[in-house]
N, C-alpha and C. Protein backbone atom coordinates (compact mmCIF):
# COMPACT_ATOMS: atom_id res chain seq x y z
N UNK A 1 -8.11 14.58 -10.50
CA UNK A 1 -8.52 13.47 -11.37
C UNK A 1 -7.27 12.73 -11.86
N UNK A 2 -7.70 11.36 -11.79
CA UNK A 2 -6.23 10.63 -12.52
C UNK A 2 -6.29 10.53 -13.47
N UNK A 3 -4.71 10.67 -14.54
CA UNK A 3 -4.59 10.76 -15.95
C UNK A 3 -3.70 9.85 -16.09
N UNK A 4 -3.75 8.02 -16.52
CA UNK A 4 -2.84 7.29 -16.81
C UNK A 4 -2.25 7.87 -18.20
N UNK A 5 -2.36 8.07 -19.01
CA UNK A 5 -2.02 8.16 -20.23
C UNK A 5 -1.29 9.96 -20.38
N UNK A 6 -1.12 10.70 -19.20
CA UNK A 6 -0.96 11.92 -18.87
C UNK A 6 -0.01 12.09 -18.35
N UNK A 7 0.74 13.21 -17.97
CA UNK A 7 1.40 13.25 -16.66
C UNK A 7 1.29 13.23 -15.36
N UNK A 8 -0.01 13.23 -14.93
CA UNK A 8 -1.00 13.71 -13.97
C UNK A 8 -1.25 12.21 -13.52
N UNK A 9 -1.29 11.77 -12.15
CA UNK A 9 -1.50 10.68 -11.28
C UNK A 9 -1.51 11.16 -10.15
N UNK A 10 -2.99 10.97 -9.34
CA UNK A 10 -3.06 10.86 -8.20
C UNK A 10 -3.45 9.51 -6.89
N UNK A 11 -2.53 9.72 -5.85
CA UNK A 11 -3.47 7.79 -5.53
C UNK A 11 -3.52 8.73 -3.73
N UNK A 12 -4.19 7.72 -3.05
CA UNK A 12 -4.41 7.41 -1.65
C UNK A 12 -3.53 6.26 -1.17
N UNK A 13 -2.75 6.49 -0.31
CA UNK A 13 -1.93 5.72 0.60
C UNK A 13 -2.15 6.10 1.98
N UNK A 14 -2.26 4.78 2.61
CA UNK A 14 -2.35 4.44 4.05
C UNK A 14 -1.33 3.96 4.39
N UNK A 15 -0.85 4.17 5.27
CA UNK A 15 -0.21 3.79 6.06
C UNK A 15 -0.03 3.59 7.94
N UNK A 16 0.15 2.05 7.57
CA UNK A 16 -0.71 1.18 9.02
C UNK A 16 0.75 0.58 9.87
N UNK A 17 0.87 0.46 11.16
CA UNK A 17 1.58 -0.20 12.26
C UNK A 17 1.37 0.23 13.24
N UNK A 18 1.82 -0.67 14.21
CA UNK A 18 1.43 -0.83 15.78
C UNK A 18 2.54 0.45 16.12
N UNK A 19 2.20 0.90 17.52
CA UNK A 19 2.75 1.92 18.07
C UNK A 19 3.80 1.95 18.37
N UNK A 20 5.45 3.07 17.90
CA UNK A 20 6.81 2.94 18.58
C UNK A 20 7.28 2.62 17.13
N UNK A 21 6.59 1.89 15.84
CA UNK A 21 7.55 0.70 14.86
C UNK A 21 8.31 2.04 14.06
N UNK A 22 7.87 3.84 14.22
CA UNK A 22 8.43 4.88 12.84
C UNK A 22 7.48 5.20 12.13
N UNK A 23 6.44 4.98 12.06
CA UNK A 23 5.57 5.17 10.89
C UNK A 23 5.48 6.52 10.27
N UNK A 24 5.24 7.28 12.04
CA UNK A 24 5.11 9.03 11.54
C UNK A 24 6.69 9.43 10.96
N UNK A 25 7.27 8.76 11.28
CA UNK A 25 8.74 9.38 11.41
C UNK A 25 9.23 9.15 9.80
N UNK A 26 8.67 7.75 9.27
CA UNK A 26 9.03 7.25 7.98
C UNK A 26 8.06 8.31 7.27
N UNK A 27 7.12 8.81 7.32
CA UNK A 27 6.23 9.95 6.54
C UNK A 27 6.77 10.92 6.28
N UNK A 28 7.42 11.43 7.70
CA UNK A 28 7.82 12.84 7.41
C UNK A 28 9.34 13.01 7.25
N UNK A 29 10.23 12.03 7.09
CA UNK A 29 11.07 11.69 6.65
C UNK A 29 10.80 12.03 4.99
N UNK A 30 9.88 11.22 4.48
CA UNK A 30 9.89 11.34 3.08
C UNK A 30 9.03 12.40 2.84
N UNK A 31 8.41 13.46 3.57
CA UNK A 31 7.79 14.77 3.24
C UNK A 31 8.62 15.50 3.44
N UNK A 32 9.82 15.77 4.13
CA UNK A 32 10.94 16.59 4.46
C UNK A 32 12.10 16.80 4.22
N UNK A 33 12.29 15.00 4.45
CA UNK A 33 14.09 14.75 4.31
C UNK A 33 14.57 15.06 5.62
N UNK A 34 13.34 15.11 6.71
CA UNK A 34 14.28 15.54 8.11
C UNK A 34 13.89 14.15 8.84
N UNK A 35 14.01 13.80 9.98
CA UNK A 35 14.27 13.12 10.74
C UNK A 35 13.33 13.53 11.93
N UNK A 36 12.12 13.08 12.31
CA UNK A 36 11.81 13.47 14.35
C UNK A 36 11.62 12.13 14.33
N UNK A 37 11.75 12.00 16.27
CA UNK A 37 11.93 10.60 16.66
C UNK A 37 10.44 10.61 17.34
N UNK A 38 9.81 11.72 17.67
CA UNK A 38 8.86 11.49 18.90
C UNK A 38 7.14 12.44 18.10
N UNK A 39 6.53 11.09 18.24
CA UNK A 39 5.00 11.85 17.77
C UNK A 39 4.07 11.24 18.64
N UNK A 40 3.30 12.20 18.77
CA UNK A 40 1.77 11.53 19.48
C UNK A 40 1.33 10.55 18.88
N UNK A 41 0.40 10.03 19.32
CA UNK A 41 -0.74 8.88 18.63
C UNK A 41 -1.58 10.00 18.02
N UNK A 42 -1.48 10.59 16.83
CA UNK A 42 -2.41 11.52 16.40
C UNK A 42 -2.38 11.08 14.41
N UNK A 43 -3.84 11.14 14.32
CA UNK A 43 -4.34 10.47 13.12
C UNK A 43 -3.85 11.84 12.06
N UNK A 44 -3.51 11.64 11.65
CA UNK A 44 -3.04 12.74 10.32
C UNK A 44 -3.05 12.48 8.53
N UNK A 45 -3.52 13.34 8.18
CA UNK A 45 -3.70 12.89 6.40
C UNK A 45 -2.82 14.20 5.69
N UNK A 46 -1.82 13.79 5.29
CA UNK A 46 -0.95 14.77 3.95
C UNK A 46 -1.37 14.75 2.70
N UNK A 47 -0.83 15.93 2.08
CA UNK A 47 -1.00 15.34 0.44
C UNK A 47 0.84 16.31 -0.06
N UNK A 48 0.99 15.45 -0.89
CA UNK A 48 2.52 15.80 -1.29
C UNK A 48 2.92 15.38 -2.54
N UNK A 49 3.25 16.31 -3.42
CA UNK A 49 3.34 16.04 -4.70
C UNK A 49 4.76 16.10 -5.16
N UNK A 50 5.18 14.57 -5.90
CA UNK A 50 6.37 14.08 -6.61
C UNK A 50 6.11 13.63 -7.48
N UNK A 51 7.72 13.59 -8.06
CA UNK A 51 7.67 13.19 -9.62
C UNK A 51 8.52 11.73 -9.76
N UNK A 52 7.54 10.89 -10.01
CA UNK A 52 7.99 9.50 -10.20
C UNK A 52 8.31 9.21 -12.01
N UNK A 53 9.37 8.46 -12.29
CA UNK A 53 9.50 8.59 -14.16
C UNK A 53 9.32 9.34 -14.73
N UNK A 54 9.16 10.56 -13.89
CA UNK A 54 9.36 11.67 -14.95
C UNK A 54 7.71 12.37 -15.31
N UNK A 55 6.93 11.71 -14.24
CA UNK A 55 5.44 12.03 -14.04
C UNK A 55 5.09 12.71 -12.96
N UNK A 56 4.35 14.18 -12.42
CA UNK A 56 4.08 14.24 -11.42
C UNK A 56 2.52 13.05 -10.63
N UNK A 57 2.97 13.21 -9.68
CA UNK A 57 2.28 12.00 -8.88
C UNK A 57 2.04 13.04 -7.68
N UNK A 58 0.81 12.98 -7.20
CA UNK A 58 0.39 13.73 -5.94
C UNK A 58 -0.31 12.53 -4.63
N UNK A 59 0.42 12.50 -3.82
CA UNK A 59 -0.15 11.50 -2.94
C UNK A 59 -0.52 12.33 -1.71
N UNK A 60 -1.73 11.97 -1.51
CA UNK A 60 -2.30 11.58 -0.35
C UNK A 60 -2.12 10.57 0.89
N UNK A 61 -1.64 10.91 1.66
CA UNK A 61 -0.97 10.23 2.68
C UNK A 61 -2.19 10.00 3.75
N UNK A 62 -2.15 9.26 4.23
CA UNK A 62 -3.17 8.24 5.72
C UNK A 62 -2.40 7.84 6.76
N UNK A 63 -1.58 8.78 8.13
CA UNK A 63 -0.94 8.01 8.71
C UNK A 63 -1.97 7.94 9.86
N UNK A 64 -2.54 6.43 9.66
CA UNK A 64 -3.71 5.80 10.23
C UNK A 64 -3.04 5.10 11.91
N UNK A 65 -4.12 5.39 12.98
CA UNK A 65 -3.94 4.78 14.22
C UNK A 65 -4.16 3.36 14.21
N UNK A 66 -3.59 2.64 14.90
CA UNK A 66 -3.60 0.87 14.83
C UNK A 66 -4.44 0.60 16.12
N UNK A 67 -5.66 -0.46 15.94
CA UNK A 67 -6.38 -0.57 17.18
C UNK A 67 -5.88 -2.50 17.35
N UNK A 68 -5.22 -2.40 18.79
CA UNK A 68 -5.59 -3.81 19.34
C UNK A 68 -6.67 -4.81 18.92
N UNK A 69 -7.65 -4.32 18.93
CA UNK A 69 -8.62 -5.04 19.09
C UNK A 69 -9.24 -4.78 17.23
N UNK A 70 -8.72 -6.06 16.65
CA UNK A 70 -9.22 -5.85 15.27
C UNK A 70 -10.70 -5.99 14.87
N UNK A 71 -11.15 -6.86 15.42
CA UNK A 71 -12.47 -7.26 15.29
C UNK A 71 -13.38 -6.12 15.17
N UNK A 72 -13.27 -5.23 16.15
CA UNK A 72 -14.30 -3.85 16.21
C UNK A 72 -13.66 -2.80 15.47
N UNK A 73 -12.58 -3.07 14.78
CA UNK A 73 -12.09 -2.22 13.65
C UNK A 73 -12.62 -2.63 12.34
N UNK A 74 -13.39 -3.83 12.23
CA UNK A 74 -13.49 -4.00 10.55
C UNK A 74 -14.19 -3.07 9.35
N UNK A 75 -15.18 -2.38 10.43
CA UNK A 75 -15.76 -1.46 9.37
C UNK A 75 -14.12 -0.03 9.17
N UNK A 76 -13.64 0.17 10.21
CA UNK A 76 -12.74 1.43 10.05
C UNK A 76 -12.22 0.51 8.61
N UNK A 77 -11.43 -0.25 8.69
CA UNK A 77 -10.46 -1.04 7.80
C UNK A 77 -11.22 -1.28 6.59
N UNK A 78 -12.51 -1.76 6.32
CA UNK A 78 -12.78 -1.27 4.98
C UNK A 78 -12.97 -0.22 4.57
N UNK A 79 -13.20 0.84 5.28
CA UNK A 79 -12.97 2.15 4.47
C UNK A 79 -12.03 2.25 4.39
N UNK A 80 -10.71 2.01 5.31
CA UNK A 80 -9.46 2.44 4.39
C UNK A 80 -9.48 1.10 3.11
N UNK A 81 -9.58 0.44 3.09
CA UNK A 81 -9.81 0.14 1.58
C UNK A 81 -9.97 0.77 1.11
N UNK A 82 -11.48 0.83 1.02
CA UNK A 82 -12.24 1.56 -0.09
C UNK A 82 -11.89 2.79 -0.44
N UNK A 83 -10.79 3.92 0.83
CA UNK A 83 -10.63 4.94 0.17
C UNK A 83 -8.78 4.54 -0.32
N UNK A 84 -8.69 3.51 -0.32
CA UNK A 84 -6.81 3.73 -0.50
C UNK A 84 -6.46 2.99 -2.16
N UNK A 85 -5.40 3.58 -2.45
CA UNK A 85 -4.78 3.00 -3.77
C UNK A 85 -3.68 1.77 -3.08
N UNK A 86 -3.17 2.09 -2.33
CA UNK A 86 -2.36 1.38 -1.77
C UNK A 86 -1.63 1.19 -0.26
N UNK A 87 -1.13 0.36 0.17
CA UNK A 87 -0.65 0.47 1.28
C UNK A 87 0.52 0.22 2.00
N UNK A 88 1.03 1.19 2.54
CA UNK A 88 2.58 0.55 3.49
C UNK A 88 2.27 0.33 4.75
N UNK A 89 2.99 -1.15 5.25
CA UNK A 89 2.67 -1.82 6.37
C UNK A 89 4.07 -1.55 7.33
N UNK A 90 4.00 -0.78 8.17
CA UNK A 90 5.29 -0.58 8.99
C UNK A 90 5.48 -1.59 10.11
N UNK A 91 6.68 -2.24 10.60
CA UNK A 91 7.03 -3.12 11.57
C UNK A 91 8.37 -2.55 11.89
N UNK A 92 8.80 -2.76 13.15
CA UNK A 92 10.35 -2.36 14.02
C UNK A 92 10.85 -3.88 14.06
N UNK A 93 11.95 -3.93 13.07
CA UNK A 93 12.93 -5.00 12.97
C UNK A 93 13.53 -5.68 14.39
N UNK A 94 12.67 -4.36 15.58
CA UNK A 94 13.78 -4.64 16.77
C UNK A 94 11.88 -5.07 17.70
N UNK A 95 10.96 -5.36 17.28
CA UNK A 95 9.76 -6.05 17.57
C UNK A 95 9.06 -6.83 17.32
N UNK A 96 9.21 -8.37 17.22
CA UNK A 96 8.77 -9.01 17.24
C UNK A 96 7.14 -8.98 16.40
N UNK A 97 6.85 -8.67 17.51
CA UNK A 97 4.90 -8.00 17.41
C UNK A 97 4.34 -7.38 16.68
N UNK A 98 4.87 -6.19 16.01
CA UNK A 98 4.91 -5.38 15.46
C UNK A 98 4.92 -6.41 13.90
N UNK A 99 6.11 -6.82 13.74
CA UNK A 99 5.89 -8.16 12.29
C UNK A 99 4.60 -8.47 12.33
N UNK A 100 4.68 -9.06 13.92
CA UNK A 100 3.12 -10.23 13.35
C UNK A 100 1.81 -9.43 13.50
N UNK A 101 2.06 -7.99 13.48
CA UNK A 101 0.51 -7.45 13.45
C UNK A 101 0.49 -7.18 12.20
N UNK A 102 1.77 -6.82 10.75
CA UNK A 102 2.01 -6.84 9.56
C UNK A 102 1.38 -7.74 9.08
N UNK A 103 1.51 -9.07 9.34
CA UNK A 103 0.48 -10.51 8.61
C UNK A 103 -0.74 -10.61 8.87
N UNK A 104 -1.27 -9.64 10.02
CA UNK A 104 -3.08 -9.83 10.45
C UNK A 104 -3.40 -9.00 9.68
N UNK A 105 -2.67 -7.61 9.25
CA UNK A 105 -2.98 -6.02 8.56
C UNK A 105 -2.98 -6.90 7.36
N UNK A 106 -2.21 -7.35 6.40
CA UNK A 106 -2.06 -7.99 5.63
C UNK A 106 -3.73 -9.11 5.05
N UNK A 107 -4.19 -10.25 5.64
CA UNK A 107 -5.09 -10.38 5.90
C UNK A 107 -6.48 -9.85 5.89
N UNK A 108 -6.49 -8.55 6.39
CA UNK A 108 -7.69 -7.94 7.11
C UNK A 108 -7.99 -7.25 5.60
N UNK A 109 -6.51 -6.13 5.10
CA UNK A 109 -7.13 -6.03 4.00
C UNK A 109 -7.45 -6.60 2.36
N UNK A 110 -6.75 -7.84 3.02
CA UNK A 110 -7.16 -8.77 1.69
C UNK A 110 -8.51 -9.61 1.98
N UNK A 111 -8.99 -9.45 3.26
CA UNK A 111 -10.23 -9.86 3.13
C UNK A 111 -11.37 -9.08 2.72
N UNK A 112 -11.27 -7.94 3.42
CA UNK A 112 -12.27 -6.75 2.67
C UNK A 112 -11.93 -6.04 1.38
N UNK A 113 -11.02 -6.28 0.74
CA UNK A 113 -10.74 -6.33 -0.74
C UNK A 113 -11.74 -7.18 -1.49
N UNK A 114 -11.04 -8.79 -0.75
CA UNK A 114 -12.19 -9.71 -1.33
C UNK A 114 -14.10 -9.34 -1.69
N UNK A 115 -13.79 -8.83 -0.38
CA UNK A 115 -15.82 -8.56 0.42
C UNK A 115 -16.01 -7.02 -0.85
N UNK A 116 -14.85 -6.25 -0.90
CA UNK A 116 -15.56 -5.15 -1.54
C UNK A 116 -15.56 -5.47 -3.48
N UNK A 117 -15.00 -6.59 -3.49
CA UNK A 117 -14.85 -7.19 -4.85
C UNK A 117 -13.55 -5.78 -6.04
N UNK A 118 -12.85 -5.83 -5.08
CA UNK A 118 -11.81 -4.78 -5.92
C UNK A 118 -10.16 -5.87 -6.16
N UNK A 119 -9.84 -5.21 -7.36
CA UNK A 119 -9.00 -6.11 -7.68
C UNK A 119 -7.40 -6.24 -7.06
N UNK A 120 -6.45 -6.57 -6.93
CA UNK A 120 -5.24 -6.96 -6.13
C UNK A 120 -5.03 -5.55 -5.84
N UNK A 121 -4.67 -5.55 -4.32
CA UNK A 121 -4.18 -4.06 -3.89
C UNK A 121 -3.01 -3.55 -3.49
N UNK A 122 -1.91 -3.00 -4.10
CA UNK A 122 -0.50 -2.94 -3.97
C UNK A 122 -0.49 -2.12 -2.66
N UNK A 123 0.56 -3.24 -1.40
CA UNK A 123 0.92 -3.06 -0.68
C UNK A 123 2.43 -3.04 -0.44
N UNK A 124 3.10 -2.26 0.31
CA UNK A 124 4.48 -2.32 0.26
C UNK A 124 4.50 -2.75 1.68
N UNK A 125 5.90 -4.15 2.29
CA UNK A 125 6.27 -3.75 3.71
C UNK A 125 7.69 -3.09 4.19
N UNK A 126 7.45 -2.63 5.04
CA UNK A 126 8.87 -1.60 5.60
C UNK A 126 9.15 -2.04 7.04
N UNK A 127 9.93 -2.81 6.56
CA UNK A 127 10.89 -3.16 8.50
C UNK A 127 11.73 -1.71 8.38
N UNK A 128 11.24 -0.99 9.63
CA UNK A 128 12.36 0.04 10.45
C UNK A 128 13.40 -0.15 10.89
N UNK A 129 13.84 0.86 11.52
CA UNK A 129 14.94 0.76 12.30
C UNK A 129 16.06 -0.10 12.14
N UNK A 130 16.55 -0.36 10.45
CA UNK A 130 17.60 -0.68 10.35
C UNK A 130 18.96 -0.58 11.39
N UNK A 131 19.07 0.81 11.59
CA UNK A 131 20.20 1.09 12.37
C UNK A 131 20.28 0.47 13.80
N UNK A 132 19.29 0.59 14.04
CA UNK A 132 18.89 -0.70 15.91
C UNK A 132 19.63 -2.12 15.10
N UNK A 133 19.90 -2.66 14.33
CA UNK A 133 20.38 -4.04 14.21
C UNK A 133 20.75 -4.92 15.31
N UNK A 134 21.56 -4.27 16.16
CA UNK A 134 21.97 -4.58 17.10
C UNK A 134 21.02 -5.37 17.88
N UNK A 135 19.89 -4.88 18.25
CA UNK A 135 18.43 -4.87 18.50
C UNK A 135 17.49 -5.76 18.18
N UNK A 136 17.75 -6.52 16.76
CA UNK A 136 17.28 -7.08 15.88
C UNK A 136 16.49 -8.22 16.44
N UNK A 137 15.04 -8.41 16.20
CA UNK A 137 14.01 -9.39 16.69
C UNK A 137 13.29 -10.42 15.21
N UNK A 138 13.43 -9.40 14.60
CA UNK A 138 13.06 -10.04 13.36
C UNK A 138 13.85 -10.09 11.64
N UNK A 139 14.38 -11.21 11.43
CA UNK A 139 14.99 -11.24 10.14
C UNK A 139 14.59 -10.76 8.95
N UNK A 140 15.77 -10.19 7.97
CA UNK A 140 15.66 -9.39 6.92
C UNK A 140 14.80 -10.57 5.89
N UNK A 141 15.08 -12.00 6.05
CA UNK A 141 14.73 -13.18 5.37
C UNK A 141 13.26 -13.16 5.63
N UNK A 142 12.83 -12.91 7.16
CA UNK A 142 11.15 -12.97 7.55
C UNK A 142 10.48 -12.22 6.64
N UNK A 143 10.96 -10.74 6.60
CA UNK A 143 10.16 -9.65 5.74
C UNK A 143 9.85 -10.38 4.29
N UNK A 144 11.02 -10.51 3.82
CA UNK A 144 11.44 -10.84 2.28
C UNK A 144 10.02 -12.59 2.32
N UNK A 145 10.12 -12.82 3.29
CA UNK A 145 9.40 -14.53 2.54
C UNK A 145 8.10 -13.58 2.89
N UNK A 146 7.46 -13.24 4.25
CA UNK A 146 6.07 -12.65 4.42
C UNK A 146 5.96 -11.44 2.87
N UNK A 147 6.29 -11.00 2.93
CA UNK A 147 5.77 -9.81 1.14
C UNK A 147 6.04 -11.18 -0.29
N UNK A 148 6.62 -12.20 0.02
CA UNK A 148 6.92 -12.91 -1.29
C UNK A 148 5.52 -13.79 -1.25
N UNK A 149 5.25 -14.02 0.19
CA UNK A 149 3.64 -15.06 0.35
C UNK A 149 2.66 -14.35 0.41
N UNK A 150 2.66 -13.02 0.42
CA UNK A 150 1.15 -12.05 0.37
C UNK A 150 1.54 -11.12 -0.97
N UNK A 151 2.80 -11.37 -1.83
CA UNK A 151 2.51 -10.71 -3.33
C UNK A 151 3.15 -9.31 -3.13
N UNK A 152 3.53 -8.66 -2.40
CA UNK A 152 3.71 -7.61 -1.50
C UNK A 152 5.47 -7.27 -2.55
N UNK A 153 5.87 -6.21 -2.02
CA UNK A 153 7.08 -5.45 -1.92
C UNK A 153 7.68 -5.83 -0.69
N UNK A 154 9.16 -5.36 -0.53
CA UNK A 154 9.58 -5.55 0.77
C UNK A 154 10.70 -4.75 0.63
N UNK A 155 10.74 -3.30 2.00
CA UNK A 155 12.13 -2.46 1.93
C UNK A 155 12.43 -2.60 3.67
N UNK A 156 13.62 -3.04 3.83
CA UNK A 156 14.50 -2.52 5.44
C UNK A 156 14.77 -1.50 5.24
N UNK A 157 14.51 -0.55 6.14
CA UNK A 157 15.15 1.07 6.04
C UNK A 157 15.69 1.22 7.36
N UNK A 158 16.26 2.46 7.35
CA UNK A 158 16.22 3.79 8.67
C UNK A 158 15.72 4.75 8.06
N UNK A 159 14.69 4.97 8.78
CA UNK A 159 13.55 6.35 9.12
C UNK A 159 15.16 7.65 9.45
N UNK A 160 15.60 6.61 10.43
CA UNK A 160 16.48 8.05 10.90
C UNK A 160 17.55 8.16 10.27
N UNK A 161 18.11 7.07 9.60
CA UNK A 161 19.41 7.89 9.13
C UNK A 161 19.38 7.90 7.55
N UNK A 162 18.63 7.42 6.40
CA UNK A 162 18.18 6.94 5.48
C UNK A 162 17.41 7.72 4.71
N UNK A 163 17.83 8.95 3.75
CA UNK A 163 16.24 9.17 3.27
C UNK A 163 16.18 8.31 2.15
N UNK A 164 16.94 8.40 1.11
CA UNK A 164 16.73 7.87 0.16
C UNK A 164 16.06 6.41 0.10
N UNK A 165 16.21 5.24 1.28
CA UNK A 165 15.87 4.26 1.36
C UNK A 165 14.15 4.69 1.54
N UNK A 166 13.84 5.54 2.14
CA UNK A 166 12.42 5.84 2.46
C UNK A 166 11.85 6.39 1.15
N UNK A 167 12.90 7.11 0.13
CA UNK A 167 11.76 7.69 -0.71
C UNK A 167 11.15 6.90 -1.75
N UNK A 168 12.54 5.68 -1.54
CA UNK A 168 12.61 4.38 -2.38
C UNK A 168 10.81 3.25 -1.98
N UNK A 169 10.78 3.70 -0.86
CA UNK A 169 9.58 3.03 -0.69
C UNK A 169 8.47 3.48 -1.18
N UNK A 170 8.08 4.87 -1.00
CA UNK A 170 7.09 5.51 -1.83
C UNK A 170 7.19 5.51 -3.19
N UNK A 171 8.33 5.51 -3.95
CA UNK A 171 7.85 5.44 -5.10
C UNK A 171 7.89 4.16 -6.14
N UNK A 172 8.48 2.65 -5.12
CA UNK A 172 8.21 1.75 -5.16
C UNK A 172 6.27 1.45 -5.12
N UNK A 173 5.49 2.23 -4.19
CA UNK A 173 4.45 1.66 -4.09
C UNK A 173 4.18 2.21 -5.30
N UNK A 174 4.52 4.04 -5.52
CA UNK A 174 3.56 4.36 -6.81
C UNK A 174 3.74 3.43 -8.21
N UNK A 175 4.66 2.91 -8.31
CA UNK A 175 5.33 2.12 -9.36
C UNK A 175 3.84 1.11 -9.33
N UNK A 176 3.43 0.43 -7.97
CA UNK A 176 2.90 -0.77 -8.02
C UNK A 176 0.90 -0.42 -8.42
N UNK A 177 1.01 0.85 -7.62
CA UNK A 177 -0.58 1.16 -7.98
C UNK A 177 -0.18 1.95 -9.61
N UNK A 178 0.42 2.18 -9.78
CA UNK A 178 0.16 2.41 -12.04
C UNK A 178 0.00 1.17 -12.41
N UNK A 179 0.82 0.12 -12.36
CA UNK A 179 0.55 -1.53 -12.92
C UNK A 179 -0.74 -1.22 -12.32
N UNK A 180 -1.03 -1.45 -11.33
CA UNK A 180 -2.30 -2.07 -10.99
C UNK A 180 -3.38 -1.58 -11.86
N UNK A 181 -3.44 0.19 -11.96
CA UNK A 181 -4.42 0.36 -12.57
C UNK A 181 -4.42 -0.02 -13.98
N UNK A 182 -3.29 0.20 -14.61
CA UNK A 182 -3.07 -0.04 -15.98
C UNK A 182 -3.68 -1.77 -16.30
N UNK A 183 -3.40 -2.69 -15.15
CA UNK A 183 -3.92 -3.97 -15.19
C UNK A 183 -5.68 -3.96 -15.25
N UNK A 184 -5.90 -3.25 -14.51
CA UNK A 184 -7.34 -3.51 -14.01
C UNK A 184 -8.18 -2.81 -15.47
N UNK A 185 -7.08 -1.66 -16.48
CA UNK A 185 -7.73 -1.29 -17.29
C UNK A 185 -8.20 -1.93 -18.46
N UNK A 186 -6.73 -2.55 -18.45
CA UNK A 186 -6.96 -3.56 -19.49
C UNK A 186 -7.43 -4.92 -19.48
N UNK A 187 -8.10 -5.24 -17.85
CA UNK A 187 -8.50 -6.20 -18.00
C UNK A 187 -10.29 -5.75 -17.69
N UNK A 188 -10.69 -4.62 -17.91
CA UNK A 188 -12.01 -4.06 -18.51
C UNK A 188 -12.05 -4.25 -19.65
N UNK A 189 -11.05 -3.81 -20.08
CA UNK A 189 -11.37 -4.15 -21.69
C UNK A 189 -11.59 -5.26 -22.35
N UNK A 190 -10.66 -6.14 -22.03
CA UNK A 190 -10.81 -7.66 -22.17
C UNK A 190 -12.70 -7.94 -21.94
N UNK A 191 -13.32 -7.57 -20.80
CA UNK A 191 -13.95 -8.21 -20.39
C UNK A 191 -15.09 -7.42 -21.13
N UNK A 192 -14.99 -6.05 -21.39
CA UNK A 192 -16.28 -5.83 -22.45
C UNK A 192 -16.03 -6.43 -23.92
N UNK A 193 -14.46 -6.89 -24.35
CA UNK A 193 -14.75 -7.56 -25.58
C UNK A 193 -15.26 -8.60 -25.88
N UNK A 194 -14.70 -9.76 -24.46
CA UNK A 194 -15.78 -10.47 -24.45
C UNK A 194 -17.46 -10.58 -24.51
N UNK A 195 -17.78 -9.35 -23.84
CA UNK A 195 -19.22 -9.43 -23.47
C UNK A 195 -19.73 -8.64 -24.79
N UNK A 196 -19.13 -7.96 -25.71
CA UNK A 196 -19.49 -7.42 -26.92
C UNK A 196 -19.40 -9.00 -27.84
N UNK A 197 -18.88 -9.93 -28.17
CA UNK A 197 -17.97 -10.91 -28.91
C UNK A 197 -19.63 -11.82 -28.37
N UNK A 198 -20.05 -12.00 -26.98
CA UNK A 198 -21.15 -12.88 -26.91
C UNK A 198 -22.02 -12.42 -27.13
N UNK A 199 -22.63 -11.39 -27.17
CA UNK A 199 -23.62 -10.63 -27.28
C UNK A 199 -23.81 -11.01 -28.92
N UNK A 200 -22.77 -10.51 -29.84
CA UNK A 200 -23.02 -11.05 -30.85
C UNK A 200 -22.98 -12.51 -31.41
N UNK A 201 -22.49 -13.62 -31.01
CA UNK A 201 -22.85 -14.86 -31.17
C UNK A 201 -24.71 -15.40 -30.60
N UNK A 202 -24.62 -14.73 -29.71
CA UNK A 202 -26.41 -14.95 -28.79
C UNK A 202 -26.56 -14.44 -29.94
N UNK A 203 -26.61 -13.32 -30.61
CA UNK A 203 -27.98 -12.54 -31.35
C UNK A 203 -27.87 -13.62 -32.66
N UNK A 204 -26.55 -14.50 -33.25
CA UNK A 204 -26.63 -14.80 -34.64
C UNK A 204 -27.33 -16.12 -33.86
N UNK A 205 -27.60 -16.68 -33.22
CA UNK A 205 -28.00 -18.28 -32.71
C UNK A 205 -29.45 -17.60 -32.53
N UNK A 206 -29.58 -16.69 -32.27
CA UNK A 206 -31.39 -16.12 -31.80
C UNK A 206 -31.92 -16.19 -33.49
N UNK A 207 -31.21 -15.21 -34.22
CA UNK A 207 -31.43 -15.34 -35.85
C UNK A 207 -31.16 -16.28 -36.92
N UNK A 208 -30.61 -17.49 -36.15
CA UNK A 208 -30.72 -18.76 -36.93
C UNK A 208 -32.18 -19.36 -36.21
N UNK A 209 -32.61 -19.20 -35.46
CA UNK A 209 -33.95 -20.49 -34.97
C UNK A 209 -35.04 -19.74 -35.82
């Protein structure tokens, strides 16, 4: 159970990119502190508990398969909505493609956000493979404007040589889903004071006629 006001926070994170960009590698990088270069296409869910500000935080990890064909993914993709607090979008700095499947992922779940009527959903993006530079297909400037036009975070790492840059990302997102909830709490409240505040103006206009 989550405890904002506690020490206790738990969230769901997904994490989405096209095949080759690190994704597994950026996971277990930040579950380990080790480094593998080579994973199957195999769907896997962690849970791993850290201490962000001095709070433990237990995350649930989603390292989710990416399908070509988005269209016949939309129901998969609103459930990861519906089950995620937040999300990291992985791309290979040294792929092109990989970016621009970041802006459709981007998209897809801000549309079924929209459709499931839930409020802004903190996403982080992570260009890989810093150390490939050499390699380099897509600019550090691209990342930085795409997360500044979808509201987003934005970290360049190495998966492989980098932990700290990776752990920097996870607890960048947890940073972003506490605002969020803390936002969404207080903007319940707002909205039953309002609806308490009319409730009583209706009843004194009903008891003036």
């Amino acid at each position: 159970m989550t405890r904002l006001n506690g020490q206790r926070m738990d969230a769901n994170v997904v994490v989405l990119g096209t095949d080759n960009v690190g994704k597994s590698a950026l996971i277990v990088r930040f579950l380990t502190r080790r480094f593998i270069g080579e994973y199957g296409d195999i769907e896997s869910l962690y849970t791993h508990n850290v201490v962000v500000d001095g709070r433990e935080q237990a995350l649930n990890i989603w390292d989710a398969p990416y399908s070509q064909d988005l269209s016949s993914e939309s129901l998969m993709y609103e459930k990861r909505v519906q089950w995620a607090d937040g999300f990291v979008l992985v791309y290979s700095i040294c792929d092109r493609a990989s970016f621009n499947a970041v802006s459709r992922l981007i998209q897809i779940i801000k549309t079924n956000k929209d459709i499931l009527g839930f409020e802004k959903m903190p996403i982080v993006i992570v260009g890989n493979k810093r150390d490939l530079h050499h390699h380099r297909t897509v600019l550090s400037e691209e990342g930085r404007l795409l997360a500044l036009s979808a509201d987003c975070q934005f970290y360049e790492v190495s998966a492989a040589e980098n932990y700290h840059s990776v752990l920097m990302v996870f607890h960048g997102l947890v940073d972003r889903i506490r605002e969020s909830r803390v936002s969404v709490k207080k903007l319940a409240g707002i909205k039953g004071i309002v609806k308490s505040m009319s409730a009583v103006f209706t009843r004194r206009r009903t008891d003036s006629l």
